[in-house]
C-alpha atoms as a PDB file:
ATOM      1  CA  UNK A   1      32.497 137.422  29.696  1.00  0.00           C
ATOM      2  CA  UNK A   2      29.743 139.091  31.509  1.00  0.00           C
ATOM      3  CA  UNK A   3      27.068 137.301  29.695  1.00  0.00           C
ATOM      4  CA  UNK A   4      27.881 133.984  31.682  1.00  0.00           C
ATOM      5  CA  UNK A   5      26.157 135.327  34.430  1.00  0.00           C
ATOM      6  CA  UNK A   6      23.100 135.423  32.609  1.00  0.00           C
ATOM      7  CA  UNK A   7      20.385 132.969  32.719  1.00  0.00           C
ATOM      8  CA  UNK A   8      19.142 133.571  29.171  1.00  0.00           C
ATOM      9  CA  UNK A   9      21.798 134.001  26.732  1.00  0.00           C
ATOM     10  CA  UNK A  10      21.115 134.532  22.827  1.00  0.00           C
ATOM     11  CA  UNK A  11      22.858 132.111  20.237  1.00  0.00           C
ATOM     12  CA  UNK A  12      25.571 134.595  19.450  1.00  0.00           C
ATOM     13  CA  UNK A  13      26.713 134.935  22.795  1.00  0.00           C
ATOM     14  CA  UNK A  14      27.182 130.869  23.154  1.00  0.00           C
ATOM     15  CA  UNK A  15      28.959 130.523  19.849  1.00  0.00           C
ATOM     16  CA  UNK A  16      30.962 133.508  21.096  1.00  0.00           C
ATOM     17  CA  UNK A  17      31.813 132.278  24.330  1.00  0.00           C
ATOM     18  CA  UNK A  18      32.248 129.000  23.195  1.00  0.00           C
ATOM     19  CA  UNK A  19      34.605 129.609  20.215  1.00  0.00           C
ATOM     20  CA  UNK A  20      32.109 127.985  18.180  1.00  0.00           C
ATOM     21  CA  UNK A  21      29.712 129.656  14.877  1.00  0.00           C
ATOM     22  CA  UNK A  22      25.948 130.015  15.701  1.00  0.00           C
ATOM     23  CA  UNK A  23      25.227 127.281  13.442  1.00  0.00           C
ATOM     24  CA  UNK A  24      27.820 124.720  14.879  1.00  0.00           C
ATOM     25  CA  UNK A  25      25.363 125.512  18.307  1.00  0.00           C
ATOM     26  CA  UNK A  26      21.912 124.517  16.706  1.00  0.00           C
ATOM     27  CA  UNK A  27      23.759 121.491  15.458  1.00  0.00           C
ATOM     28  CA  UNK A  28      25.157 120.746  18.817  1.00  0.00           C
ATOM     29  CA  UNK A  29      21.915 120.929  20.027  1.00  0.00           C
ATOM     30  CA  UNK A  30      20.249 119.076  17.356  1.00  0.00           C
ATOM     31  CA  UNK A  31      22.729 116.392  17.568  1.00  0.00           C
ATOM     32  CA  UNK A  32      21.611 116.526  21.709  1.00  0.00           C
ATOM     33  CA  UNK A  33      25.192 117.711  22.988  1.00  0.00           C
ATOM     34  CA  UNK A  34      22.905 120.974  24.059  1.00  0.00           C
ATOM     35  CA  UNK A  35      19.752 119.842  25.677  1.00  0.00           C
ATOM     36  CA  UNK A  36      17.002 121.595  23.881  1.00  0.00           C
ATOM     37  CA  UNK A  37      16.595 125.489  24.485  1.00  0.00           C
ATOM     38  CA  UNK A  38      14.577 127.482  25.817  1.00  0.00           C
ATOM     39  CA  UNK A  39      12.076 129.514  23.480  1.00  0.00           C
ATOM     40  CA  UNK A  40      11.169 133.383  23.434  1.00  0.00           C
ATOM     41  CA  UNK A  41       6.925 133.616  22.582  1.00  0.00           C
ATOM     42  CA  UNK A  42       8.391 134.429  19.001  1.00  0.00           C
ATOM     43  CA  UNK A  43      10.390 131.255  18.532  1.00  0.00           C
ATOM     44  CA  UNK A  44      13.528 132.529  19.245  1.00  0.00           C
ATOM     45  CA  UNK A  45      15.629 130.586  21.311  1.00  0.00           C
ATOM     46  CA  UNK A  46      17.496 131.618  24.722  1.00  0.00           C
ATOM     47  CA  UNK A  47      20.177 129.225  25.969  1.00  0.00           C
ATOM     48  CA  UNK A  48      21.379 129.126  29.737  1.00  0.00           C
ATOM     49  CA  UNK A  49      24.760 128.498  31.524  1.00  0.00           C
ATOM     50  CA  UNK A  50      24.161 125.043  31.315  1.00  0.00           C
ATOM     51  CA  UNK A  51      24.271 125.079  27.385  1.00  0.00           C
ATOM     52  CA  UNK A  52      27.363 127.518  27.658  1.00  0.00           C
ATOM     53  CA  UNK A  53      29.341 124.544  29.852  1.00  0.00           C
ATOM     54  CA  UNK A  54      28.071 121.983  27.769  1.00  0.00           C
ATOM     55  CA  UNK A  55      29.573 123.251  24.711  1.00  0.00           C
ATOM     56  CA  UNK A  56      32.708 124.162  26.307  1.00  0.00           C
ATOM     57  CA  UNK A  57      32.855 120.510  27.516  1.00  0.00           C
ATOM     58  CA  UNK A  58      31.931 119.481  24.376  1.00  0.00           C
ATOM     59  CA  UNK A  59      34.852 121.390  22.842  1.00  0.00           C
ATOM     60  CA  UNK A  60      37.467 119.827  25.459  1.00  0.00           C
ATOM     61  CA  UNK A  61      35.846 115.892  24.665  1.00  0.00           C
ATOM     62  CA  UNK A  62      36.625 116.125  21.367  1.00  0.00           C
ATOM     63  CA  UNK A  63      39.882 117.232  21.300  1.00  0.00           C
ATOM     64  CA  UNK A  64      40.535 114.446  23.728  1.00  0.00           C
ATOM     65  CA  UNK A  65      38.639 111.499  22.202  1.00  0.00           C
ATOM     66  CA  UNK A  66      37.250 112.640  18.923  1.00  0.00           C
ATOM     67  CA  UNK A  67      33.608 114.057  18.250  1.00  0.00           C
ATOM     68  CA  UNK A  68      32.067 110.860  17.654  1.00  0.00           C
ATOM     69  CA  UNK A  69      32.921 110.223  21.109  1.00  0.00           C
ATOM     70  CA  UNK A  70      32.433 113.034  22.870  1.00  0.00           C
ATOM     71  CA  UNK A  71      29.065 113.583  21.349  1.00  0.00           C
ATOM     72  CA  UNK A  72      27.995 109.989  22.664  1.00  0.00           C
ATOM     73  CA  UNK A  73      29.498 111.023  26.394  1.00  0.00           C
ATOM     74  CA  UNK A  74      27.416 114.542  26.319  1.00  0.00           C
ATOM     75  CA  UNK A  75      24.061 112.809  25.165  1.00  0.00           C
ATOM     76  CA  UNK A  76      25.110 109.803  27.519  1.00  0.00           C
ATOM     77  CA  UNK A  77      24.829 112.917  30.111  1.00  0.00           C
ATOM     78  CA  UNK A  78      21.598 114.619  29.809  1.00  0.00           C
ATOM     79  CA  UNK A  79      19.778 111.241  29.652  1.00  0.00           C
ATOM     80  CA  UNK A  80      21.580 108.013  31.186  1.00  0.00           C
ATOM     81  CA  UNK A  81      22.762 107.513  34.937  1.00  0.00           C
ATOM     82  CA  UNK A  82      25.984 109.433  36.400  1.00  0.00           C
ATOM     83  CA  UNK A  83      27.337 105.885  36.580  1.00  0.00           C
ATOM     84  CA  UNK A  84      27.198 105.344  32.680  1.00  0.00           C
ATOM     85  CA  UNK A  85      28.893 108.158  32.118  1.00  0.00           C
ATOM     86  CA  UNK A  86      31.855 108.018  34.432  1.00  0.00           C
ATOM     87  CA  UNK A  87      32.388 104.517  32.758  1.00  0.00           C
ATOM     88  CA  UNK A  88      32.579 106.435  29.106  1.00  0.00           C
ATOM     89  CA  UNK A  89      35.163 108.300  30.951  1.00  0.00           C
ATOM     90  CA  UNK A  90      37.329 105.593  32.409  1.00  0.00           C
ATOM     91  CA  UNK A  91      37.170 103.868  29.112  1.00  0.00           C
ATOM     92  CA  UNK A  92      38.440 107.218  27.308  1.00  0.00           C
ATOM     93  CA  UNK A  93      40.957 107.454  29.765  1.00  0.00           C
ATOM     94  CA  UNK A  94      41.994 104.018  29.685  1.00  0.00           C
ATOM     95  CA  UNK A  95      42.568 103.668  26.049  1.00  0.00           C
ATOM     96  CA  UNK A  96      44.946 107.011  26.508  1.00  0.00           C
ATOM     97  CA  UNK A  97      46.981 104.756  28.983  1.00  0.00           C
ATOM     98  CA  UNK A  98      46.702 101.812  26.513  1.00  0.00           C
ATOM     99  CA  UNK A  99      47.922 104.484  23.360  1.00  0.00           C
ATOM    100  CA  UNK A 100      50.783 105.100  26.006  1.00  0.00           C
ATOM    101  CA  UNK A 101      51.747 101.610  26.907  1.00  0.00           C
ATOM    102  CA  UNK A 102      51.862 100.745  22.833  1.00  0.00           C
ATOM    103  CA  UNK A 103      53.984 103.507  21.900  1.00  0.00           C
ATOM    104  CA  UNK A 104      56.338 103.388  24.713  1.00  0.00           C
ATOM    105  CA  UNK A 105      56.669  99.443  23.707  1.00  0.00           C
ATOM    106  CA  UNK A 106      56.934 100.534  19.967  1.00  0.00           C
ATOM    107  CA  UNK A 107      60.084 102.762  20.825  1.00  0.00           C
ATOM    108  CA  UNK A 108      61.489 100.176  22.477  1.00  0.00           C
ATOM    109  CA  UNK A 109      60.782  97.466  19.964  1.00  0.00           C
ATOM    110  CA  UNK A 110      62.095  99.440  16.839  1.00  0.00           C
ATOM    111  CA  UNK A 111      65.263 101.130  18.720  1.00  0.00           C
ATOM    112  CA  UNK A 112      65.708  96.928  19.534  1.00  0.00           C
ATOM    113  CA  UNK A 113      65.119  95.492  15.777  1.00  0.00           C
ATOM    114  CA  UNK A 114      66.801  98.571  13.937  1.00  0.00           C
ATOM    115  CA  UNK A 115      70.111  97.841  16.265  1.00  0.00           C
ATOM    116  CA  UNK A 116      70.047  93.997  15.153  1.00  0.00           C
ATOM    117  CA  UNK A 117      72.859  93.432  12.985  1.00  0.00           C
ATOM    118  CA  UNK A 118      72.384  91.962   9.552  1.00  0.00           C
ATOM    119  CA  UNK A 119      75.138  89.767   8.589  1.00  0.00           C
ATOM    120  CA  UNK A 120      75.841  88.151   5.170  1.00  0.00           C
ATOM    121  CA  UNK A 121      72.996  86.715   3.357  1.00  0.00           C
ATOM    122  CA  UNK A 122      72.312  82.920   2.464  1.00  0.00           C
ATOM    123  CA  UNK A 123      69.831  81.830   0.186  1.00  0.00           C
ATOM    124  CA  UNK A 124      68.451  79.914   3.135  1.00  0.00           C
ATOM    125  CA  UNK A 125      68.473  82.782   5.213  1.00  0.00           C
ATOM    126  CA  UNK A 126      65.259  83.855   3.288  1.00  0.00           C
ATOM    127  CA  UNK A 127      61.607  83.857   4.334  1.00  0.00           C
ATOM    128  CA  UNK A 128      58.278  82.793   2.479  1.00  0.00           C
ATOM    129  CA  UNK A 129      55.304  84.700   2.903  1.00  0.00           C
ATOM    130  CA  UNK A 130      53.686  81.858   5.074  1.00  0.00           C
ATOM    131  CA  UNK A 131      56.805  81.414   7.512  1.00  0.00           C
ATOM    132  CA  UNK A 132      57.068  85.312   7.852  1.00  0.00           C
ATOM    133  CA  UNK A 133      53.345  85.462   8.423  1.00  0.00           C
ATOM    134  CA  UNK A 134      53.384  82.565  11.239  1.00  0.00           C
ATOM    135  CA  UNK A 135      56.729  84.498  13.299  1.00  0.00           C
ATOM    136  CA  UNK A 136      54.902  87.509  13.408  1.00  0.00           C
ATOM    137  CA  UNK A 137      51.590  86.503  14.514  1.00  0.00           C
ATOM    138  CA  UNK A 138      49.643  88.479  11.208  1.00  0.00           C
ATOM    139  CA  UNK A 139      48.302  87.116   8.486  1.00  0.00           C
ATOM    140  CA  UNK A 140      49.700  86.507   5.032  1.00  0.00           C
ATOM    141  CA  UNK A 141      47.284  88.743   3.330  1.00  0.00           C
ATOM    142  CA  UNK A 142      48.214  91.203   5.995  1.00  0.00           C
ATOM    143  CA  UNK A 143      52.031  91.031   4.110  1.00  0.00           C
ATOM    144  CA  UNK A 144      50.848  90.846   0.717  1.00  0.00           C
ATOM    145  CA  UNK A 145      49.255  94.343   2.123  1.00  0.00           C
ATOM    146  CA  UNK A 146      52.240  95.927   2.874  1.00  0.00           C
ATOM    147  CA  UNK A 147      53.566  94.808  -0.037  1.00  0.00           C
ATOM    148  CA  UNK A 148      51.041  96.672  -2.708  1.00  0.00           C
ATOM    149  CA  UNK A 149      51.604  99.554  -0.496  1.00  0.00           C
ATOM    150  CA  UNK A 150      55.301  99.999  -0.996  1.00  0.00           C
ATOM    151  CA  UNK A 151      55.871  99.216   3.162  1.00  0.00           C
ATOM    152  CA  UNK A 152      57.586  96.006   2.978  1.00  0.00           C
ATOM    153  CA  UNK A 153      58.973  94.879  -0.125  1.00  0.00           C
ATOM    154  CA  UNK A 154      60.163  91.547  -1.034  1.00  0.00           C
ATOM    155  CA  UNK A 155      62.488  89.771  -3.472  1.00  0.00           C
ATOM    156  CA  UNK A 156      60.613  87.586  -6.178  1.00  0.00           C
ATOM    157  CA  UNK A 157      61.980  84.326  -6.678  1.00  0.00           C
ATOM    158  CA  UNK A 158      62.205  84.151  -9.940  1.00  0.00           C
ATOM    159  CA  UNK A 159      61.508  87.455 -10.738  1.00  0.00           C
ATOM    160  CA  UNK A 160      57.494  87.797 -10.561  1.00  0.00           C
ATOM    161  CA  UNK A 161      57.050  84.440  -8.819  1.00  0.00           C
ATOM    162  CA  UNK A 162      57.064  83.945  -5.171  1.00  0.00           C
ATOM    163  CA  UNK A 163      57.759  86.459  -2.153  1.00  0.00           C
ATOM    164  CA  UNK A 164      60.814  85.897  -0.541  1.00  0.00           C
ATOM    165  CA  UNK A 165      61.757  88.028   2.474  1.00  0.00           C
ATOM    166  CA  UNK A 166      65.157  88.661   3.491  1.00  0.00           C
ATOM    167  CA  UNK A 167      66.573  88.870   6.921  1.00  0.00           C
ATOM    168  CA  UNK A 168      66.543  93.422   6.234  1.00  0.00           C
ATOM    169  CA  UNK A 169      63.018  92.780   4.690  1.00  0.00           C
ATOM    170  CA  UNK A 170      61.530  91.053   7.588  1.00  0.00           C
ATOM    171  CA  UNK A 171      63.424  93.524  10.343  1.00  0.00           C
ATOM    172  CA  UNK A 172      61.519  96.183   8.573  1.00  0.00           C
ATOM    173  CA  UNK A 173      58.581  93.763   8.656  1.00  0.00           C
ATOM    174  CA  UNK A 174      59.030  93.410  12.064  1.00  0.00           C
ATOM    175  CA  UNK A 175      59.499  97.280  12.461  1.00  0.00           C
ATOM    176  CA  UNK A 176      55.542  98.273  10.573  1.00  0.00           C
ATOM    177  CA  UNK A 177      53.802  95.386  12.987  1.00  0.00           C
ATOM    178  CA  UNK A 178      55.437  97.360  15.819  1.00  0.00           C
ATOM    179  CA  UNK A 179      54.333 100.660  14.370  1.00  0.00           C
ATOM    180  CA  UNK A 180      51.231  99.127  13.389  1.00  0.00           C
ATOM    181  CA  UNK A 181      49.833  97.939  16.396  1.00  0.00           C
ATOM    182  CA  UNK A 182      51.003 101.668  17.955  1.00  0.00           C
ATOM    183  CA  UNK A 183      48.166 103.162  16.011  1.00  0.00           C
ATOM    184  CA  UNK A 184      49.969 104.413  12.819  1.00  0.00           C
ATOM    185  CA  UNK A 185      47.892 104.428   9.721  1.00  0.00           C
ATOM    186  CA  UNK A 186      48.945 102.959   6.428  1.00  0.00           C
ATOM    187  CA  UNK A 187      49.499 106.283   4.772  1.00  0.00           C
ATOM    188  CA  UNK A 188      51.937 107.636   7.338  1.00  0.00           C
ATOM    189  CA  UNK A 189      53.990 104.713   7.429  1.00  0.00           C
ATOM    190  CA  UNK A 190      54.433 104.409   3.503  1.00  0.00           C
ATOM    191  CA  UNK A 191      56.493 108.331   3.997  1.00  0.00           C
ATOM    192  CA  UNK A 192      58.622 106.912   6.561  1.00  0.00           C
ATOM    193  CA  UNK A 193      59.793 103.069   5.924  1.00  0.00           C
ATOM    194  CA  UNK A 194      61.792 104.435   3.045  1.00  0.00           C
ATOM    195  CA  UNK A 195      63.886 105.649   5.353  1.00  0.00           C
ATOM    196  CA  UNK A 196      64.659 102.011   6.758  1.00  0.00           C
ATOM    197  CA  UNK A 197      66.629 100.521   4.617  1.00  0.00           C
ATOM    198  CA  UNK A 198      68.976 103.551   4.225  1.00  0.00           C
ATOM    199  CA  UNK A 199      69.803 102.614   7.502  1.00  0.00           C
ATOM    200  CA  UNK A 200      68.772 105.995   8.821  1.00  0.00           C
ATOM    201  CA  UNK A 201      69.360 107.213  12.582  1.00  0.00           C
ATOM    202  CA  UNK A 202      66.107 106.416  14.047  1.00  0.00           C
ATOM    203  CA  UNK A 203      65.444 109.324  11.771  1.00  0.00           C
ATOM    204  CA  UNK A 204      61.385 110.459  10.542  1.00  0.00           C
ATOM    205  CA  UNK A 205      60.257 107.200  12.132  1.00  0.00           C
ATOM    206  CA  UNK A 206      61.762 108.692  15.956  1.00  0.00           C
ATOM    207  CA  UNK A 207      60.337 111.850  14.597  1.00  0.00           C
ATOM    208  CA  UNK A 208      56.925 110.406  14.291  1.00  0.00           C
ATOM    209  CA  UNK A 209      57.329 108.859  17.011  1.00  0.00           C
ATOM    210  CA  UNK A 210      57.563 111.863  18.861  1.00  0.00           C
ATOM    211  CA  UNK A 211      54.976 113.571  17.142  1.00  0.00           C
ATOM    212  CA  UNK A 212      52.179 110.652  18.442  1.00  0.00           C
ATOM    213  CA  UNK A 213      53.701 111.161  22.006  1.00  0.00           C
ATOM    214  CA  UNK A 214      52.580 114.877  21.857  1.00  0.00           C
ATOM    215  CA  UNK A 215      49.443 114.359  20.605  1.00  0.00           C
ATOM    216  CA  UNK A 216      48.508 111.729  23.532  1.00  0.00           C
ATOM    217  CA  UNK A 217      49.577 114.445  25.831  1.00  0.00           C
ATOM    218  CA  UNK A 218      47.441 117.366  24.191  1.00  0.00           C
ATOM    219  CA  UNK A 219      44.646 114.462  24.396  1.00  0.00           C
ATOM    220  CA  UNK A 220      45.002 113.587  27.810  1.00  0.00           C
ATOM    221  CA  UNK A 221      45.257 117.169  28.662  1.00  0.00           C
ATOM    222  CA  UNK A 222      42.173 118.497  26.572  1.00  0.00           C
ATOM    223  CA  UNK A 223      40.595 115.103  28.024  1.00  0.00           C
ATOM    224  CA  UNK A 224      41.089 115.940  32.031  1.00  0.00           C
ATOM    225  CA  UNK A 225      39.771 119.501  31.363  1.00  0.00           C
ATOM    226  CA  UNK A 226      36.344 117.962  29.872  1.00  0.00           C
ATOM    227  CA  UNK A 227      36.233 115.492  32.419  1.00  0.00           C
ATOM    228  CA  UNK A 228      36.158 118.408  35.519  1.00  0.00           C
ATOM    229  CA  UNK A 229      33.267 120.213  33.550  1.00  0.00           C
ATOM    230  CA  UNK A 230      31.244 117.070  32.772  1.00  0.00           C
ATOM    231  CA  UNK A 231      31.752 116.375  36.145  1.00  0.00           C
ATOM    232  CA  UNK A 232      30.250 120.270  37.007  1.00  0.00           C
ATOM    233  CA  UNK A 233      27.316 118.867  34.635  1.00  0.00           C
ATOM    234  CA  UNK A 234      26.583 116.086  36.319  1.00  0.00           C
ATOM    235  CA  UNK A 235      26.930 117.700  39.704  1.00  0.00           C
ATOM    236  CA  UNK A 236      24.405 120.505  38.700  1.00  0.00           C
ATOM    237  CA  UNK A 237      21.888 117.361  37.004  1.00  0.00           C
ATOM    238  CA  UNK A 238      21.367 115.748  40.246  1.00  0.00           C
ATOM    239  CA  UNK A 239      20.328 118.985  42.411  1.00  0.00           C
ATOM    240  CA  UNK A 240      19.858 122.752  42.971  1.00  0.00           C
ATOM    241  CA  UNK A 241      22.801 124.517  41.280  1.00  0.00           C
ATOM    242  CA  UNK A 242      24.214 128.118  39.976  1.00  0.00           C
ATOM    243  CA  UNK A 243      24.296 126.414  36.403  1.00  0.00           C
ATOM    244  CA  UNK A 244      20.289 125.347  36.172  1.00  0.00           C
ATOM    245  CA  UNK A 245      18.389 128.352  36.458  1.00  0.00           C
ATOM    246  CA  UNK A 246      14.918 128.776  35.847  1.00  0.00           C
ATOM    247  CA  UNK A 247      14.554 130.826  32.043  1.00  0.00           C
ATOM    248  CA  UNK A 248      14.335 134.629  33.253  1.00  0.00           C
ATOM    249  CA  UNK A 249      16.457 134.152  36.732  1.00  0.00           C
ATOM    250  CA  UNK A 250      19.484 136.024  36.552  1.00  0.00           C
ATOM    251  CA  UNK A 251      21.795 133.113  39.193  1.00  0.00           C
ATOM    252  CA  UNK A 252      22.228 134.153  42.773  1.00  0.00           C
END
């Protein structure tokens, strides 16, 4: 780790430092996550400690808010205000808290609507796409969705004709908009509502659960790291500091 006291540092040495390939680095620094690098007289190039902590913070953002994001945040720091990017920052962190606040309601909601008993059925106990639609706030092409995708299944009265949702059909409609609106995508949810009407113990749905709760915490985690070095970034942008060096001065 020697070479991080240099202030000209060849490609390899980033990419090795960095846990990234040598061509992931040009295309950090094409895609301006690395502001541009120095040059040799032959055209080789020579990166400094700055490059080195931007693609470590680079590795951290994206971990905790996707590369899109993080790439938008490191370009948003070599060439906008400190301001700007502190916002991108608070807005990352922000819609962690938010991911926390949905899920935690989501557990609550589903432990709520799976303990509901469901008593004997009437006829007139049923739902029609429309009414369903309307007590759940979504709309009836959002059901007719769920439907094709094997989520929420309804009678057809007759068979083929019109939905009809039963009082267990529209819990576990009730269940998806929950899960839904806690950021789970279509595909995982058709592997775990056929679980629901078995009746199962909380079962792959707590499971999954559990699984997005651990991810928001390697997130957060991964997304406080980036935010101390951007913050070393932006420190060392607005004056003298060990991580801008003039190319060919070894740092004091």
């Amino acid at each position: 780790m020697e070479t991080l006291n240099w202030a000209s540092l060849r490609t390899g040495a980033v990419a090795e430092a960095s846990g990234y390939s040598v061509q992931q680095i040009r295309n950090l620094e094409r895609d301006g996550v690395l502001p541009p690098a120095d040059r040799t007289p032959a055209g080789y190039r020579r990166y400094r400690r700055v490059h080195l902590r931007c693609a470590l913070a680079y590795r951290e953002l994206a971990r905790g808010v996707g590369p899109v994001a993080a790439k938008a945040i490191l370009r948003a720091v070599h060439r906008e205000p400190a301001e700007r990017v502190l916002a991108m920052l608070d807005a990352a962190h922000a819609g962690l808290d938010r991911e926390r606040r949905e899920l935690r309601s989501a557990r609550e909601a589903v432990a709520a609507i799976r303990s509901e008993p469901i008593t004997e059925v009437r006829a007139g106990d049923a739902m029609t796409v429309a009414e369903l639609a309307a007590a759940l706030g979504v709309r009836p092409s959002t059901l007719r969705h769920w439907d094709a995708e094997g989520l929420v299944l309804p009678d057809r009265v007759p068979p083929g004709g019109a939905r009809r949702y039963t009082p267990a059909q529209v819990r576990d409609a009730r269940i998806v908009q929950q899960l839904r609106a806690a950021g789970y995508r279509i595909e995982t949810l058709r592997k775990l509502l056929p679980e629901l009407p078995r009746g199962n113990r909380h079962g792959e749905v707590s499971a999954a659960l559990d699984a997005r709760a651990a991810s928001i915490v390697a997130r957060s985690r991964a997304l406080l790291n980036a935010s101390a070095a951007v913050s070393e970034l932006l420190t060392a942008a607005e004056g003298p500091a060990d991580l801008v060096t003039s190319p060919g001065r070894s740092p004091a």
